[in-house]
Protein backbone atom coordinates (compact mmCIF):
# COMPACT_ATOMS: atom_id res chain seq x y z
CA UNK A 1 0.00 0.00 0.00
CA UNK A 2 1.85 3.46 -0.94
CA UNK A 3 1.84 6.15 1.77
CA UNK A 4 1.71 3.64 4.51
CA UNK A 5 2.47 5.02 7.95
CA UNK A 6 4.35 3.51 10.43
CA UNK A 7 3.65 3.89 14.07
CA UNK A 8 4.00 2.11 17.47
CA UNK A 9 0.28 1.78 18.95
CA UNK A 10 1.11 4.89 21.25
CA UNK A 11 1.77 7.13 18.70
CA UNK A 12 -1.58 5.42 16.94
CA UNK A 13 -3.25 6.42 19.47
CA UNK A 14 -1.39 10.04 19.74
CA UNK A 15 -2.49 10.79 16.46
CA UNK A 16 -5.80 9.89 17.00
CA UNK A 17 -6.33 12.23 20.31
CA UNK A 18 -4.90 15.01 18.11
CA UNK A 19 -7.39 14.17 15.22
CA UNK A 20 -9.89 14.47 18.13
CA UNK A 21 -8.92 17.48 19.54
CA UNK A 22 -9.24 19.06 16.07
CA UNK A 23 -11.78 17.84 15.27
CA UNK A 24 -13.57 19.16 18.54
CA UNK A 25 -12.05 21.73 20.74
CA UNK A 26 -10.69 23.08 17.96
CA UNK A 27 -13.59 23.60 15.89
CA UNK A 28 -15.55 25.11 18.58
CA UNK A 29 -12.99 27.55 19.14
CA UNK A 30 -13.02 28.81 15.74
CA UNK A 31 -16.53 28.70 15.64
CA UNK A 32 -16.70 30.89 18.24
CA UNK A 33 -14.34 33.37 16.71
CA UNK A 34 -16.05 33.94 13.75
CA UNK A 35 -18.92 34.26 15.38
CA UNK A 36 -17.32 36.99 17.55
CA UNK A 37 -16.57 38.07 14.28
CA UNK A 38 -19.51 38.10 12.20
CA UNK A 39 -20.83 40.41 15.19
CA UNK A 40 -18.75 43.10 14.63
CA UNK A 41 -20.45 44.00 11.46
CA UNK A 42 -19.89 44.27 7.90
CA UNK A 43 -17.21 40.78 7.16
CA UNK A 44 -15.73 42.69 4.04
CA UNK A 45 -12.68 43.95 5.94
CA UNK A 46 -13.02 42.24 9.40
CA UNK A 47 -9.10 41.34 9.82
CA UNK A 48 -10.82 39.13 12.75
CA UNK A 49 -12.65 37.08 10.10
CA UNK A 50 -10.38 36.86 7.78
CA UNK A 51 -7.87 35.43 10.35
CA UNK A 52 -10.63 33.28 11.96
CA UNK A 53 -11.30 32.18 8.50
CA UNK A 54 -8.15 31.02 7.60
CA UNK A 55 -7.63 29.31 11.07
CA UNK A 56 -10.30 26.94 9.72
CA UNK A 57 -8.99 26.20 6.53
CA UNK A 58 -5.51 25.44 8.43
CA UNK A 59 -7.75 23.18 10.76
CA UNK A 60 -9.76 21.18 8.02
CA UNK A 61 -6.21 20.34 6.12
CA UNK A 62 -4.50 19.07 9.31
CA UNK A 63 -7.77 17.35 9.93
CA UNK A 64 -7.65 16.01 6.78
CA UNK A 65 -4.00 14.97 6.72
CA UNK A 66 -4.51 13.06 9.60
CA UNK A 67 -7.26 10.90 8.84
CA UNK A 68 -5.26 10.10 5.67
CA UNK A 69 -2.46 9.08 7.91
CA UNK A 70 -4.41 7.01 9.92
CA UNK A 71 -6.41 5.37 6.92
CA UNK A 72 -2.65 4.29 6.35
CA UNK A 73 -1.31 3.29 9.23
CA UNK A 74 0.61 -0.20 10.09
CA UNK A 75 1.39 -0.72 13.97
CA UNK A 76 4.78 -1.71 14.43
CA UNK A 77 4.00 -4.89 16.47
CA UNK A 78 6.73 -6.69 19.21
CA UNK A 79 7.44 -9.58 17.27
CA UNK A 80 8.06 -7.85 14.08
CA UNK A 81 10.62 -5.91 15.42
CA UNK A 82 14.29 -7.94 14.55
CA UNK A 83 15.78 -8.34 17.98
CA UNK A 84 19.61 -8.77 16.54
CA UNK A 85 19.32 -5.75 14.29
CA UNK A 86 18.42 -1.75 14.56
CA UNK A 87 15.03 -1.23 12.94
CA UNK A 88 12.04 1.03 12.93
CA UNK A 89 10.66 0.81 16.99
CA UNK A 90 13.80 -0.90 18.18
CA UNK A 91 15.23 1.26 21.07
CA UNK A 92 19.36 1.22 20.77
CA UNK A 93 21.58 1.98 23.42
CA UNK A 94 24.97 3.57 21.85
CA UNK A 95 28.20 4.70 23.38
CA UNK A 96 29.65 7.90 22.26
CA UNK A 97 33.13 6.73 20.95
CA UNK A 98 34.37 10.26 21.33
CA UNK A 99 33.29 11.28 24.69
CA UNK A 100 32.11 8.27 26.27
CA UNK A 101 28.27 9.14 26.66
CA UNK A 102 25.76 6.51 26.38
CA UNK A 103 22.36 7.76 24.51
CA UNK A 104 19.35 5.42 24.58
CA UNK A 105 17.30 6.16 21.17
CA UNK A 106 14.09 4.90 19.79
CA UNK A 107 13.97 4.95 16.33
CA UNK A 108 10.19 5.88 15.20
CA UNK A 109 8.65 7.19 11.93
CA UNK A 110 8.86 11.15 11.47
CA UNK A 111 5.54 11.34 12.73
CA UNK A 112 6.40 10.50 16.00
CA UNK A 113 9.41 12.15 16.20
CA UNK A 114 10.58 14.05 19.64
CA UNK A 115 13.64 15.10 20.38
CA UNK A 116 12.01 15.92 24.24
CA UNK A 117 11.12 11.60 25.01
CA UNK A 118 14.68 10.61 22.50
CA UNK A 119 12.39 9.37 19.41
CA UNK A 120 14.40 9.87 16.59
CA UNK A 121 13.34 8.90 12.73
CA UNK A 122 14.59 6.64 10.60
CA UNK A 123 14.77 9.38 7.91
CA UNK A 124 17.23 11.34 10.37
CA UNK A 125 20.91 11.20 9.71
CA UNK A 126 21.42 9.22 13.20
CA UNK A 127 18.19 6.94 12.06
CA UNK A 128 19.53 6.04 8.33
CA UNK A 129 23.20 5.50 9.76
CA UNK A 130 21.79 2.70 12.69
CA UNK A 131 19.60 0.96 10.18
CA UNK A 132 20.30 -2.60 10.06
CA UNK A 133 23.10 -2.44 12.19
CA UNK A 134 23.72 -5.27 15.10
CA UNK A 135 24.96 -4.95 18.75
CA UNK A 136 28.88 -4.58 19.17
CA UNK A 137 28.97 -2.21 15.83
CA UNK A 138 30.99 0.39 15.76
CA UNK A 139 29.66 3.30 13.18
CA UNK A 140 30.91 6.35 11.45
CA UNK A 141 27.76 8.42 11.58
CA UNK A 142 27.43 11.66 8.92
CA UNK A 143 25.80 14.45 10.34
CA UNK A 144 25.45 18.05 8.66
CA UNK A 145 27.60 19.01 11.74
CA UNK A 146 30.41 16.76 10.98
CA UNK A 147 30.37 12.86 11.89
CA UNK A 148 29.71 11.13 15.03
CA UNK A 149 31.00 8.08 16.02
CA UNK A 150 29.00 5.69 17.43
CA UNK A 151 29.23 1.82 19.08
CA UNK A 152 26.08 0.36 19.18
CA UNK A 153 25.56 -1.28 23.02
CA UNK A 154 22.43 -2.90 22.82
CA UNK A 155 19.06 -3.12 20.97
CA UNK A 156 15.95 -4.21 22.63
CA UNK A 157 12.06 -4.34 21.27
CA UNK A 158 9.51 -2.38 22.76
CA UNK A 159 8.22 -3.76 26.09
């Protein structure tokens, strides 16, 4: 199937509460501001509508884009996830060559990307460069601020 999506069941359900919200909270909202709007008087140059206005067309095409996502989504199960290699929901410990650190990753689709809980995608220059690697690897990662060397510790599934 082309555009498929592929998420781990909570960012499934992420997307979904976010489709929800939009589809709710966030329609009222602009509902009521171009109501507030419409109020004021003559529409014909009421910045307030206008903006209101084109807060709703931004809200039906993210409302839109998401069902399409989720029309299209797979659910990276457990047991599809290779335990020996890095791949897409496999959470990889790595060592820092250079300095030592040790980074924990999960590596996600771009759609649940966040740098804040250490979900990285597998488009990402870190993502493409552990892809398919094992345990015990030692990688020369290109980055656009140089390259980052990297020795892969451990891989688990998600639990």
């Amino acid at each position: 199937m082309a555009g498929e999506v592929y998420l781990t069941r909570s960012g499934f359900h992420k997307l979904q509460e976010q489709l929800e919200s939009y589809k709710t909270a966030e329609r009222q909202k602009i509902a009521k501001a171009i109501a507030e709007a419409r109020a004021q008087g003559d529409i014909s140059e009421n910045a307030e509508y206008d903006a209101a206005k084109e807060a709703q067309a931004h809200n039906e095409a993210r409302i839109a884009e998401l069902e399409t996502k989720l029309s299209n989504v797979r659910i990276i199960e457990n047991e599809n996830i290779p335990s020996d290699k890095v791949f897409i929901g496999a959470i990889v410990t790595l060592q820092d060559v250079d300095n030592d650190e040790e980074l924990t990753y999960m590596l996600v689709s771009p759609e649940e990307a966040s740098y804040e809980e250490n979900k990285i995608s597998v488009f990402s220059p870190i993502g493409k460069g552990l892809l398919g690697h094992k345990a015990g690897e030692t990688l020369d990662i290109k980055v656009p601020a140089g390259t980052l060397k990297y020795k892969i510790k451990k891989i688990k599934r998600l639990s």
